[in-house]
N, C-alpha and C. Protein backbone atom coordinates (compact mmCIF):
# COMPACT_ATOMS: atom_id res chain seq x y z
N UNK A 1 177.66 -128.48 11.25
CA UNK A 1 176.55 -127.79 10.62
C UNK A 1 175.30 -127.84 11.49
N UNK A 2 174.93 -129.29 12.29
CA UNK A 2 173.83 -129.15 13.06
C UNK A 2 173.88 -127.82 14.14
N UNK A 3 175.15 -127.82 14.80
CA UNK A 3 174.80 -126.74 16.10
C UNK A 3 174.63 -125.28 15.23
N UNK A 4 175.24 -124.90 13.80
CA UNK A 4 174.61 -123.67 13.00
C UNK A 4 172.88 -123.79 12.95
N UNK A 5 172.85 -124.59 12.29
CA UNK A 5 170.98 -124.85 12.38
C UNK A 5 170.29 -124.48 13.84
N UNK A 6 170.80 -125.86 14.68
CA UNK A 6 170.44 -125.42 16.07
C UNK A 6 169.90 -123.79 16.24
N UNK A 7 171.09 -122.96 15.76
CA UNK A 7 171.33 -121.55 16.21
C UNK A 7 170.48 -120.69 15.24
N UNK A 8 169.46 -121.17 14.28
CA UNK A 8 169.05 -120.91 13.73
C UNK A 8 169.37 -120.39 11.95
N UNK A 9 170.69 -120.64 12.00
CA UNK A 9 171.21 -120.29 10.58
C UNK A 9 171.04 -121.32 9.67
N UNK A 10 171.62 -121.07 8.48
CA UNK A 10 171.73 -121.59 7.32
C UNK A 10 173.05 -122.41 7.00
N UNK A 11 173.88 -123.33 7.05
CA UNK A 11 175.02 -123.53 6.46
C UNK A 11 175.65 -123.51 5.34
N UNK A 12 176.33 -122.89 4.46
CA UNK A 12 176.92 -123.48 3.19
C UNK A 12 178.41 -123.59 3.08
N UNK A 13 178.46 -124.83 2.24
CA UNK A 13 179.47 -125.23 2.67
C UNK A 13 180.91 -124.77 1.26
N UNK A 14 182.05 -124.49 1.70
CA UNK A 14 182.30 -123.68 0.56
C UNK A 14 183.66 -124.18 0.29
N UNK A 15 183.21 -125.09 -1.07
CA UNK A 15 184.93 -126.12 -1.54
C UNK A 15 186.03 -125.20 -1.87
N UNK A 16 187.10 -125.52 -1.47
CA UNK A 16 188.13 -124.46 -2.32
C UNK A 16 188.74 -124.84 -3.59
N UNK A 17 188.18 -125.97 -3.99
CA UNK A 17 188.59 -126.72 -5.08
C UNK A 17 187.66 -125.47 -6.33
N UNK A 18 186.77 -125.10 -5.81
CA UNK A 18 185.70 -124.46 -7.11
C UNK A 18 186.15 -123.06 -6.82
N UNK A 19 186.03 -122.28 -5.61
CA UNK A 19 186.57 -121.20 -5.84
C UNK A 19 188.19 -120.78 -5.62
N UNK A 20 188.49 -119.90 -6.65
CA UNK A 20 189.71 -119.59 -6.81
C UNK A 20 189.52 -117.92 -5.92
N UNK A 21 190.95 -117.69 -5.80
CA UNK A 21 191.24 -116.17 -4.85
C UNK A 21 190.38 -115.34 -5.49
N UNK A 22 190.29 -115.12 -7.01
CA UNK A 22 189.92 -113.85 -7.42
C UNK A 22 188.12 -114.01 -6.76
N UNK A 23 187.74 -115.07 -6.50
CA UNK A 23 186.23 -114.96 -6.14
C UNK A 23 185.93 -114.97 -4.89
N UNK A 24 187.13 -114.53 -3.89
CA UNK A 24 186.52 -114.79 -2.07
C UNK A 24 185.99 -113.45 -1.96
N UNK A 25 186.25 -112.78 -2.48
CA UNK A 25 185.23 -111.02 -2.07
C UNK A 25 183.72 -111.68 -2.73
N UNK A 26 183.79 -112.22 -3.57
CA UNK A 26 182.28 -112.15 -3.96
C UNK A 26 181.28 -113.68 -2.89
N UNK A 27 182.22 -114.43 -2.67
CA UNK A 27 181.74 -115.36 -2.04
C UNK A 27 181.46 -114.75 -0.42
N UNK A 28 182.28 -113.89 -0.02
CA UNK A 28 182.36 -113.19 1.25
C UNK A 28 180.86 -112.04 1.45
N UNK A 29 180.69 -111.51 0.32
CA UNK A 29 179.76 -110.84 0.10
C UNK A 29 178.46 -111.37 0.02
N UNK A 30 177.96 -112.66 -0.02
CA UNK A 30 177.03 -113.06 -0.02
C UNK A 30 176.70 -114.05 1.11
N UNK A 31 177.85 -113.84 1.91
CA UNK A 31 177.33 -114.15 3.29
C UNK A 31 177.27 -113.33 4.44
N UNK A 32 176.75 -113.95 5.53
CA UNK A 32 176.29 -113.54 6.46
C UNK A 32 177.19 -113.48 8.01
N UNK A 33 177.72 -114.65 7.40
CA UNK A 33 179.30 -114.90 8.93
C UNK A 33 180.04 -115.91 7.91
N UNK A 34 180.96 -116.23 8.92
CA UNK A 34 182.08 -117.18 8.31
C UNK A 34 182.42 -117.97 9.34
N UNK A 35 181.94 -119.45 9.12
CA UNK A 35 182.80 -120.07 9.92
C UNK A 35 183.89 -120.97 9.71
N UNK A 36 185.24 -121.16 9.87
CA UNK A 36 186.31 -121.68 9.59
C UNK A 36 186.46 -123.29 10.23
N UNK A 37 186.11 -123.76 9.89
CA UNK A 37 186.53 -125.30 10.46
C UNK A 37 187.53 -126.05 10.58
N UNK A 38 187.16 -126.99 11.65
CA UNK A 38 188.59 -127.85 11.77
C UNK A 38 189.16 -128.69 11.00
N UNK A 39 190.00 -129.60 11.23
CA UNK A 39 190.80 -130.23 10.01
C UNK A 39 192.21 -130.33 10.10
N UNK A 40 192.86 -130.74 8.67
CA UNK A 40 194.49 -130.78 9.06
C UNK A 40 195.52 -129.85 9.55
N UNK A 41 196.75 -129.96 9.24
CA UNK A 41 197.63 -128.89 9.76
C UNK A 41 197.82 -127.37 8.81
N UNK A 42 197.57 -126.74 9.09
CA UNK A 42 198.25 -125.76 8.37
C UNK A 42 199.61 -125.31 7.81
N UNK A 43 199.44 -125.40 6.65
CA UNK A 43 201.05 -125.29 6.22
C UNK A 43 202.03 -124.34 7.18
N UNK A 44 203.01 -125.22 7.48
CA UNK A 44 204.73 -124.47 8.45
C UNK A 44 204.65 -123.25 7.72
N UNK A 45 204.54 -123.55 6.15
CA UNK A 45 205.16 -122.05 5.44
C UNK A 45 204.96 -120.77 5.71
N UNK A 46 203.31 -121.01 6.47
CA UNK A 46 203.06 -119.74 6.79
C UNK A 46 203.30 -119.14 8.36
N UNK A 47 204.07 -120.24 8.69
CA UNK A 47 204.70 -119.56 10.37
C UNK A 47 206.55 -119.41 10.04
N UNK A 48 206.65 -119.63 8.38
CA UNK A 48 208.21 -119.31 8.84
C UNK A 48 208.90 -120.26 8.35
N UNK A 49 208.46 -121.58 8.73
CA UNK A 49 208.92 -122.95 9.07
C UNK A 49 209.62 -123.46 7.48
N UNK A 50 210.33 -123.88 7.06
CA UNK A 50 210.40 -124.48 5.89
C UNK A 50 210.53 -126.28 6.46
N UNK A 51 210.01 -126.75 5.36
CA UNK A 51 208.98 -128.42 5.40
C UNK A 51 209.95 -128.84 3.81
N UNK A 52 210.31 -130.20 5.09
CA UNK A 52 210.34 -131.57 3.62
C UNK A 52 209.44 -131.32 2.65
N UNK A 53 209.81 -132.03 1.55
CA UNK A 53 209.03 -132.22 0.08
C UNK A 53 207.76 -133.39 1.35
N UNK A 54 208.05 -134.24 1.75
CA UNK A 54 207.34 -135.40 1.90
C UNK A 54 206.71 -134.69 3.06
N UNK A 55 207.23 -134.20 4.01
CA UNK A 55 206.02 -132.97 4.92
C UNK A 55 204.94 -132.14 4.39
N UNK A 56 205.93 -131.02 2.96
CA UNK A 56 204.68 -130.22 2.39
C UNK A 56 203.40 -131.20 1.79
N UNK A 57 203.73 -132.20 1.30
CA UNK A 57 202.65 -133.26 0.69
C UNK A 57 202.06 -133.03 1.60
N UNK A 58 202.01 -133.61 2.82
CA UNK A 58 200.76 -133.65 3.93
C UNK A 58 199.46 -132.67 4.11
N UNK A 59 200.05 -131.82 3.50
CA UNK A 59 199.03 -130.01 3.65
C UNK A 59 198.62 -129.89 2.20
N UNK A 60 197.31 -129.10 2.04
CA UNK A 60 196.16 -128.71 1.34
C UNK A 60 196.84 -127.51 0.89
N UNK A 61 197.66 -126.95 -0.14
CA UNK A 61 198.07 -125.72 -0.41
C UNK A 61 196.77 -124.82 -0.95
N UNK A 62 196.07 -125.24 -1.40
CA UNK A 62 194.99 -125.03 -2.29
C UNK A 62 193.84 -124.63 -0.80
N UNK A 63 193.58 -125.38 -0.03
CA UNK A 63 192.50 -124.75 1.13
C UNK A 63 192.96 -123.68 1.94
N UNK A 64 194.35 -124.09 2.19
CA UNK A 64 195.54 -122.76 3.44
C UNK A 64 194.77 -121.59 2.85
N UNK A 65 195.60 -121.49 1.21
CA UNK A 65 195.63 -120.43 0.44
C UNK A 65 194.16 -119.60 0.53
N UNK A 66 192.82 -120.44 0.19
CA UNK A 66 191.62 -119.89 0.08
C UNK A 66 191.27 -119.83 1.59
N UNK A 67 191.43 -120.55 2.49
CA UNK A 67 190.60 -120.32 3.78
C UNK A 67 191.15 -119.00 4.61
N UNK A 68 192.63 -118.82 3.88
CA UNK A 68 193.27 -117.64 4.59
C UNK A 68 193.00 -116.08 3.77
N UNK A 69 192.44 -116.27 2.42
CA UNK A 69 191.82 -115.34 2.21
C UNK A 69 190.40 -115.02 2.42
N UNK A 70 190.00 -115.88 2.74
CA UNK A 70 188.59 -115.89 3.89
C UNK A 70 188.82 -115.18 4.51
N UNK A 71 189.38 -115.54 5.72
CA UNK A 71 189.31 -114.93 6.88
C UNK A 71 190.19 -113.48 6.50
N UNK A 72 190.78 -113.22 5.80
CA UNK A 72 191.56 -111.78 5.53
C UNK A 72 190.10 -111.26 4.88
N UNK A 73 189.62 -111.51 4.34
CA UNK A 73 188.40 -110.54 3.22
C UNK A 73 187.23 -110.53 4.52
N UNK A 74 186.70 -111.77 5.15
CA UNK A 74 185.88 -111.25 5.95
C UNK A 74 186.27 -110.30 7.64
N UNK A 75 187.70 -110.03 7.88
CA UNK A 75 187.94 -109.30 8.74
C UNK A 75 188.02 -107.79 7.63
N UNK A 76 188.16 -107.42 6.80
CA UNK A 76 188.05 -106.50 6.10
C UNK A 76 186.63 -106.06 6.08
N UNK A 77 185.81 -106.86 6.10
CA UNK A 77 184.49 -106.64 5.73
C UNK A 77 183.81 -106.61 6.80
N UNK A 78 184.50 -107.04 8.17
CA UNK A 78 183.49 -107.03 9.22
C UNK A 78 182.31 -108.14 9.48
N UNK A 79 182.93 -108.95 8.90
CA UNK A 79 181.91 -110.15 8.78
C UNK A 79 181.95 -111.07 10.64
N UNK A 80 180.85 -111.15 11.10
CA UNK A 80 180.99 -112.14 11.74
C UNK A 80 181.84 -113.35 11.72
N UNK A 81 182.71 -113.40 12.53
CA UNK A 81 183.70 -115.44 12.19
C UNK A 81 183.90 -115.72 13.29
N UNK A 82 183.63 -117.06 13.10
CA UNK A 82 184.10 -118.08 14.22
C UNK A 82 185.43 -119.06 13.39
N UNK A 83 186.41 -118.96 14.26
CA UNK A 83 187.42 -119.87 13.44
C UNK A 83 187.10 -121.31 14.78
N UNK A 84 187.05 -122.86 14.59
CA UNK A 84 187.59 -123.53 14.78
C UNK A 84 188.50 -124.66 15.35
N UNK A 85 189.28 -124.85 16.28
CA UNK A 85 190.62 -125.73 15.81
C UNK A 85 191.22 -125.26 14.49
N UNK A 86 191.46 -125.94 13.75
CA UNK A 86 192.25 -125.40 12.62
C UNK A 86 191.80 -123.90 12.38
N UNK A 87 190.58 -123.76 12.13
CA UNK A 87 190.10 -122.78 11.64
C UNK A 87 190.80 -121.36 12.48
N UNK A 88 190.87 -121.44 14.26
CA UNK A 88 191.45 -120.54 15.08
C UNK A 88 193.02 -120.31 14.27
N UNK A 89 193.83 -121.30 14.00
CA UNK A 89 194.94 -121.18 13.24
C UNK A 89 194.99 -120.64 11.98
N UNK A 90 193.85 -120.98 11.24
CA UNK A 90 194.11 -120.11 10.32
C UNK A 90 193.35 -118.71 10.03
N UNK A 91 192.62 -117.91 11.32
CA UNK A 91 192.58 -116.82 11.47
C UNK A 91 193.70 -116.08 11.96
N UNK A 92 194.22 -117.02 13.01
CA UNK A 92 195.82 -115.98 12.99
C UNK A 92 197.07 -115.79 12.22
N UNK A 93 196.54 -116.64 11.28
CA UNK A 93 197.95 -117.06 10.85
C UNK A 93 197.84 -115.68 8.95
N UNK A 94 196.38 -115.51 9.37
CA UNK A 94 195.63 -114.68 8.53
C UNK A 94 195.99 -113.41 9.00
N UNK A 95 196.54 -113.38 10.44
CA UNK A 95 196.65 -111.51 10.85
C UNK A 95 198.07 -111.75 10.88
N UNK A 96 199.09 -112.43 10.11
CA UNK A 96 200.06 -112.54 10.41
C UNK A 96 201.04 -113.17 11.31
N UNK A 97 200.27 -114.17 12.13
CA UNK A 97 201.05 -114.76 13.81
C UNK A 97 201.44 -115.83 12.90
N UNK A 98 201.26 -116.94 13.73
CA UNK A 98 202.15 -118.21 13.82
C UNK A 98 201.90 -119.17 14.01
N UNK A 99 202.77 -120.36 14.54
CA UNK A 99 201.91 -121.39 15.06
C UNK A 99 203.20 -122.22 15.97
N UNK A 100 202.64 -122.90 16.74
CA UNK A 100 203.86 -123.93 17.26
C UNK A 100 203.20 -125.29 16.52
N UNK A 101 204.76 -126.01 15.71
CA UNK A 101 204.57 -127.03 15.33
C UNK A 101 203.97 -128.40 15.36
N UNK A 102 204.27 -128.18 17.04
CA UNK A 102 203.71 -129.86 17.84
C UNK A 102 204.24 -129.33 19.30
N UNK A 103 202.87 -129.04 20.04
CA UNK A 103 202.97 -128.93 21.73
C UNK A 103 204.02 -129.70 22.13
N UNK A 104 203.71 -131.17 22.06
CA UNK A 104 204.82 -132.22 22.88
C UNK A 104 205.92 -131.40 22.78
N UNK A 105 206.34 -131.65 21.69
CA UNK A 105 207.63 -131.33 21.41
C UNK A 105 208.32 -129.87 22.23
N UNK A 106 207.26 -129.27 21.59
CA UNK A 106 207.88 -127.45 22.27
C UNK A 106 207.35 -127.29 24.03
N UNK A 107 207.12 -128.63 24.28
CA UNK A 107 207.89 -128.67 26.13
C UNK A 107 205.75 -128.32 26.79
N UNK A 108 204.74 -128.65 26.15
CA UNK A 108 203.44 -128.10 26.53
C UNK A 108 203.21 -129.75 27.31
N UNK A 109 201.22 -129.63 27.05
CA UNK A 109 201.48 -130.70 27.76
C UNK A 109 200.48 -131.48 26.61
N UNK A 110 200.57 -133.04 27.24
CA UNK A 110 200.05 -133.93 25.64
C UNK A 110 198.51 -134.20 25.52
N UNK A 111 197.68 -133.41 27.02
CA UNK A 111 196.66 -133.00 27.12
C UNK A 111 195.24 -132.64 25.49
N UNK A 112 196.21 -132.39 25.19
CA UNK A 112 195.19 -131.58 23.84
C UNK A 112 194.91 -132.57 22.84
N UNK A 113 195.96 -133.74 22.92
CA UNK A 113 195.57 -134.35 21.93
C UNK A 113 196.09 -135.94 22.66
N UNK A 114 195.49 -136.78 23.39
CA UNK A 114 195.65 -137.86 24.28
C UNK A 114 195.69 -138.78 22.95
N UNK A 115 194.41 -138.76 21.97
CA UNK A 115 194.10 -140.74 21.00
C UNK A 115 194.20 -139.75 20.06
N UNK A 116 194.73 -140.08 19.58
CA UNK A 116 195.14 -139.50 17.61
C UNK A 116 193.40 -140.31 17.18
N UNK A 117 192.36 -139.02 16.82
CA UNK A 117 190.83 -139.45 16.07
C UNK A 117 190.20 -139.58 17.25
N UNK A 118 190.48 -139.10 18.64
CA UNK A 118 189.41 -139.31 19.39
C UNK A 118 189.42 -137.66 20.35
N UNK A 119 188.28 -137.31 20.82
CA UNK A 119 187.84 -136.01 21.61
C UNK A 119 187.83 -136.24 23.17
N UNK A 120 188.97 -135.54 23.49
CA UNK A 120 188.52 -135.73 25.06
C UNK A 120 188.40 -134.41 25.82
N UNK A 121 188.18 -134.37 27.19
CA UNK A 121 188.01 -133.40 27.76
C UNK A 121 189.59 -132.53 28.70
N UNK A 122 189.69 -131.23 28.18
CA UNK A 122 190.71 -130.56 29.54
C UNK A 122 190.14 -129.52 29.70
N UNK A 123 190.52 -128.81 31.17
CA UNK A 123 189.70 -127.04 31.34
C UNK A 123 190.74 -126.35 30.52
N UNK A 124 189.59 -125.41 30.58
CA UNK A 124 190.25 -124.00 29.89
C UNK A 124 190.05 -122.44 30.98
N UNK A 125 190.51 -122.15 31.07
CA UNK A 125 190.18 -120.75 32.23
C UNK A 125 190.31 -119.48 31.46
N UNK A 126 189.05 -118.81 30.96
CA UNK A 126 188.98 -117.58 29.99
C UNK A 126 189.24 -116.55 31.35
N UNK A 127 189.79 -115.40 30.38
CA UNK A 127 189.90 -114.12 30.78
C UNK A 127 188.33 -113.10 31.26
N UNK A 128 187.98 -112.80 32.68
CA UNK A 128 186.89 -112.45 33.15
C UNK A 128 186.26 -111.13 32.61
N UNK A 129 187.18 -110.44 32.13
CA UNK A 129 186.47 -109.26 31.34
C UNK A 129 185.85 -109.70 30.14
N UNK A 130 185.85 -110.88 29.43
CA UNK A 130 185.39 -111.64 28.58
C UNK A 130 184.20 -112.48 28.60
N UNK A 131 184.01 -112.53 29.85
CA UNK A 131 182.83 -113.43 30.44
C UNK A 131 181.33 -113.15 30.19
N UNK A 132 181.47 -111.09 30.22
CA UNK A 132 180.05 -110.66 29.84
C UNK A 132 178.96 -111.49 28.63
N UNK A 133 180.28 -111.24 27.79
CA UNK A 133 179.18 -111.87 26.44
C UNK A 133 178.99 -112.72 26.74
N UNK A 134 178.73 -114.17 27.56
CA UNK A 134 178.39 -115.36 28.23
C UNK A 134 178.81 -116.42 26.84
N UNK A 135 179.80 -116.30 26.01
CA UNK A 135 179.84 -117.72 25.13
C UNK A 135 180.50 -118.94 26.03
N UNK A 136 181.20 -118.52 27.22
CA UNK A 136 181.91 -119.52 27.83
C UNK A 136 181.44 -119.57 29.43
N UNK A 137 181.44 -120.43 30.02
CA UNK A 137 181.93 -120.76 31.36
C UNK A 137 183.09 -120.01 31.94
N UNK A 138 183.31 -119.48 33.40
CA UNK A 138 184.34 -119.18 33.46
C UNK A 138 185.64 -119.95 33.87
N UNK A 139 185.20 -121.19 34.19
CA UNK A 139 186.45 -122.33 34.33
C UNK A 139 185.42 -123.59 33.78
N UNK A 140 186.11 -123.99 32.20
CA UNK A 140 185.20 -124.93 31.61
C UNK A 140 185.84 -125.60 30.89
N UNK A 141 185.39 -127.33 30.77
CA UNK A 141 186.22 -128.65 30.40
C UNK A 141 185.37 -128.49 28.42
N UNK A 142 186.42 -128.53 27.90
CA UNK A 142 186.27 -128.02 26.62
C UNK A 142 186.72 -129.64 25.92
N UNK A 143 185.92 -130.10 24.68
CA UNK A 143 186.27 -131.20 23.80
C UNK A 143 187.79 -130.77 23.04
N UNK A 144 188.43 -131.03 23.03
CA UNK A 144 190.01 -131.10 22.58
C UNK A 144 190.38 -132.60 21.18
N UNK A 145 191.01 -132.10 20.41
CA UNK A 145 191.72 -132.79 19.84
C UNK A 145 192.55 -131.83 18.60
N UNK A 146 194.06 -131.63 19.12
CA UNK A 146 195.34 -131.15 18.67
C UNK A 146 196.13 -131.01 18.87
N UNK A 147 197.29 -130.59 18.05
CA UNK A 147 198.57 -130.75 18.62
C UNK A 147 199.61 -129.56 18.17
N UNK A 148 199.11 -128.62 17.41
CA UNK A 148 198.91 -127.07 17.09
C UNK A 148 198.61 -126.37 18.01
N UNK A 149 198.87 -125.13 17.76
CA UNK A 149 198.39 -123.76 18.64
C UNK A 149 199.43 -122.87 18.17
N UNK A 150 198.50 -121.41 18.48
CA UNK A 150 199.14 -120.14 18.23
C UNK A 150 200.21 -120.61 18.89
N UNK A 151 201.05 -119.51 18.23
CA UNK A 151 202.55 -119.04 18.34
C UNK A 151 202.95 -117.46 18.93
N UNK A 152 203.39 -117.15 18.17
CA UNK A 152 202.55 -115.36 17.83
C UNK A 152 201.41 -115.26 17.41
N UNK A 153 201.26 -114.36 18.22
CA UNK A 153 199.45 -113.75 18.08
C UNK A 153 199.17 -113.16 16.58
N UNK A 154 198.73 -112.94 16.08
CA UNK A 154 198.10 -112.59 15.09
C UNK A 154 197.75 -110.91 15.56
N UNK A 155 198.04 -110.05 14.62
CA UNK A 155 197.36 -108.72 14.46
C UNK A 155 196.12 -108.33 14.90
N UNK A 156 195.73 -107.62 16.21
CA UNK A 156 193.95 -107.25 16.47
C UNK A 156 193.41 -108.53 16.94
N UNK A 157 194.10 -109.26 16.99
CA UNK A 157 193.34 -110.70 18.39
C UNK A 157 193.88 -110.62 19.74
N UNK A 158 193.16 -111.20 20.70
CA UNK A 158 193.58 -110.81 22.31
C UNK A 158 193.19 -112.42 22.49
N UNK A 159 194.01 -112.75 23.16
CA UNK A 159 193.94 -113.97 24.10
C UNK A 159 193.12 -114.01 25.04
N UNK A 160 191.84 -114.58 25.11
CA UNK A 160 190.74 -114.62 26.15
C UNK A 160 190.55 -115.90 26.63
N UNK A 161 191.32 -116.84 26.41
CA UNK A 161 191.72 -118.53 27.22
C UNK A 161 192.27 -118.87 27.03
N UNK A 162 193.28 -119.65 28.36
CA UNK A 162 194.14 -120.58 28.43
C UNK A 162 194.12 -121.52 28.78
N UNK A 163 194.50 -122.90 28.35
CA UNK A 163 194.50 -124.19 29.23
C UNK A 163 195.74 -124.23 30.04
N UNK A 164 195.93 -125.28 31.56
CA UNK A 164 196.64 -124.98 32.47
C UNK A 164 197.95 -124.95 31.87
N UNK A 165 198.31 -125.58 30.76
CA UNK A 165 199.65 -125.67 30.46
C UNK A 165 200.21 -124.03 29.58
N UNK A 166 199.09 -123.45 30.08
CA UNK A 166 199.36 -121.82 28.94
C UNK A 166 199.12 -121.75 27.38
N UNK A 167 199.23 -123.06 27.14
CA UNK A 167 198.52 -122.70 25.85
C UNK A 167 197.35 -121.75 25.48
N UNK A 168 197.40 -121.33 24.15
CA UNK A 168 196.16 -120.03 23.82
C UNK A 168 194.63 -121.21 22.95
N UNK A 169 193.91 -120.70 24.06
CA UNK A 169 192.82 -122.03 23.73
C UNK A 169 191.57 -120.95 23.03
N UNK A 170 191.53 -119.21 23.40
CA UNK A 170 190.97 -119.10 22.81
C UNK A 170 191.04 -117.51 22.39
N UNK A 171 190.52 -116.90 21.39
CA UNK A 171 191.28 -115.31 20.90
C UNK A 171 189.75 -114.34 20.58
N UNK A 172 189.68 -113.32 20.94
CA UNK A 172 188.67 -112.66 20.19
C UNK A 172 189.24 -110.91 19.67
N UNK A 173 188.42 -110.14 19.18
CA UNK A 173 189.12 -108.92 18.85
C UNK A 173 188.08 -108.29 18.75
N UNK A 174 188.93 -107.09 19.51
CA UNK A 174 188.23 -105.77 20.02
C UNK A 174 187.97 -105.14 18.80
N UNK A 175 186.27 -104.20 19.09
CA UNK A 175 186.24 -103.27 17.89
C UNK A 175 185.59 -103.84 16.73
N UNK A 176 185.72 -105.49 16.55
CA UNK A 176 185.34 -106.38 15.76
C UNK A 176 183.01 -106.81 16.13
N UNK A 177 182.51 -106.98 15.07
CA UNK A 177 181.26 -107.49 15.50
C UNK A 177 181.39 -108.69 16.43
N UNK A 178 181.97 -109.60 15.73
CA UNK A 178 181.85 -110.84 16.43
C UNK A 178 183.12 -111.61 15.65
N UNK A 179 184.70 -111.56 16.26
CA UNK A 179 184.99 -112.32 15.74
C UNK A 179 185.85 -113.14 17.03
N UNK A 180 185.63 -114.13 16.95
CA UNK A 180 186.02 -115.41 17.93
C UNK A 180 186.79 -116.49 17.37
N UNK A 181 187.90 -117.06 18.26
CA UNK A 181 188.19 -118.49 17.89
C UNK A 181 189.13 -119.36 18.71
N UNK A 182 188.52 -120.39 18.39
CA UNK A 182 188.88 -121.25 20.10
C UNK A 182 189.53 -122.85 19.46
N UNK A 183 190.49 -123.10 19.84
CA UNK A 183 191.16 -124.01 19.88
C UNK A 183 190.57 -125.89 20.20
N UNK A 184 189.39 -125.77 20.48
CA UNK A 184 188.75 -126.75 20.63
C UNK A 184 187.59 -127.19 19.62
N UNK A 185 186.68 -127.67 20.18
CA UNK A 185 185.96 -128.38 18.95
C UNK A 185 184.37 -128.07 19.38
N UNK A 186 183.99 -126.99 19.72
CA UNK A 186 182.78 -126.56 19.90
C UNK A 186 181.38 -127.19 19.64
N UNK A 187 181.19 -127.89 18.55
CA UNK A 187 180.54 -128.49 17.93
C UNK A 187 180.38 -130.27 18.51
N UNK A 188 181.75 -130.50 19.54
CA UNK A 188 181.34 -131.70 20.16
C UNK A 188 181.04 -131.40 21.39
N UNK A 189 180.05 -130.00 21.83
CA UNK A 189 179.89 -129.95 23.11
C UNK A 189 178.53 -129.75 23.13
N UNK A 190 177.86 -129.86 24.44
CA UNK A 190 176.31 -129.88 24.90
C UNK A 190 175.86 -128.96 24.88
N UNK A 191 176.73 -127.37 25.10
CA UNK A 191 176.26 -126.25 25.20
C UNK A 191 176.18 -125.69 23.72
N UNK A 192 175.30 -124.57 22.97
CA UNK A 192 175.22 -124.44 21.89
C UNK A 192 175.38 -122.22 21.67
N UNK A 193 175.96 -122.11 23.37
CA UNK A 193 176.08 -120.53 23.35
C UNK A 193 176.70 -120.09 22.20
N UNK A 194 177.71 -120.44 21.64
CA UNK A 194 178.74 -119.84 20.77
C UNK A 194 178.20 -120.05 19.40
N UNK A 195 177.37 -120.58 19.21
CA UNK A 195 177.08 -120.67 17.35
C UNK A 195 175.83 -119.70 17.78
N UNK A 196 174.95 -119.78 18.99
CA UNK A 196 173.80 -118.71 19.20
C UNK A 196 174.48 -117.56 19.18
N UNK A 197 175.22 -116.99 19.72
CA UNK A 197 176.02 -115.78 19.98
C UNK A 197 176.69 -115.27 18.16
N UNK A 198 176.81 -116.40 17.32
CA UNK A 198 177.62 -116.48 15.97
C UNK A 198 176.12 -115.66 15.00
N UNK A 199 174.99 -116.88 15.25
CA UNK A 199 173.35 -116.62 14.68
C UNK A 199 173.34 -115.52 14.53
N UNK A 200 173.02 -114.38 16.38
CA UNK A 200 173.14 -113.51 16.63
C UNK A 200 173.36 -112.24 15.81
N UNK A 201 174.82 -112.24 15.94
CA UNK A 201 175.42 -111.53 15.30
C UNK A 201 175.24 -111.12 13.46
N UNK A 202 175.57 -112.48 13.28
CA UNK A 202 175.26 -112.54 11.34
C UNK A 202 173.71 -111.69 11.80
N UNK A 203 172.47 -111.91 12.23
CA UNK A 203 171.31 -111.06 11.91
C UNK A 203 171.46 -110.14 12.00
């Protein structure tokens, strides 16, 4: 919330415990952008995956459900969004993509997520036709902590960074005001371009 302020906005913060589906158009409507935050895993269910009883426990059915009609109502609406870490997952997973379960496992590298609760640093190398809007560096050591990532792309997102192991670190979409989302943790970094660029836009 501080680097939103920083950027001159407002934060509010929006439980999914109080609103139910039938109220994300009206909650969507009275804002200005959307930003999706980080957090746990996103339910398998929605890449496909079917999950233990004692796996599905682990996941928020109740936040998936509302944060993914977020991001579906404010890409309808044209709303400014920034997804996240989680939040990047569950904008795509919102246009329909996917997810890989656990990097290690599916052969990546263990880079993204070194101390289970701690932030460290790896580069990321964005795509140069992307560079204009200046939210990034063009070869830049990004705060990391996960073990997720797109799968399939999601509908109307383009891959505009990768970390060396190919992972998709970060997505934006054409045609869109401002919608962005990056696989890292923005909010533990020094630079504050991307919530200014977020400000921006919502005005």
């Amino acid at each position: 919330m501080e680097k939103v302020v920083a950027a001159g906005g407002v934060p509010l913060l929006i439980p999914p415990q109080v609103y139910g589906l039938d109220a994300v158009a009206a909650v969507i409507d009275g804002l200005d952008a959307l930003v999706l935050i980080g957090g746990e895993d996103v339910c398998g269910t929605w890449s496909g995956r079917a999950e233990s009883d004692a796996a599905h426990q682990t996941h928020s059915v109740e936040r998936d459900e509302v944060e993914i009609a977020l991001a579906r109502e404010a890409w309808n609406y044209d709303l400014p969004m920034l997804g996240i870490c989680r939040g990047l997952q569950v904008m795509n997973v919102s246009r329909g993509g996917t997810l890989i379960e656990d990097l290690p496992s599916a052969g990546a590298s263990s880079v993204h997520r070194l101390t289970q609760g701690t932030f460290h640093s790896h580069p990321v190398t964005y795509d140069p036709q992307y560079l204009a809007k200046g939210y990034f560096d063009p070869d830049a050591h990004v705060p990391s902590h996960h073990h997720q990532a797109i799968d399939v792309l999601g509908d109307g997102l383009t891959v505009v960074g990768r970390a060396d192991d190919d992972v998709i670190e970060a997505v934006e979409a054409a045609g869109k005001r401002f919608v962005v989302g990056v696989q890292w943790h923005p909010e533990e970094a020094l630079d504050n371009r991307l919530f200014d660029a977020l400000v921006a836009a919502a005005r």
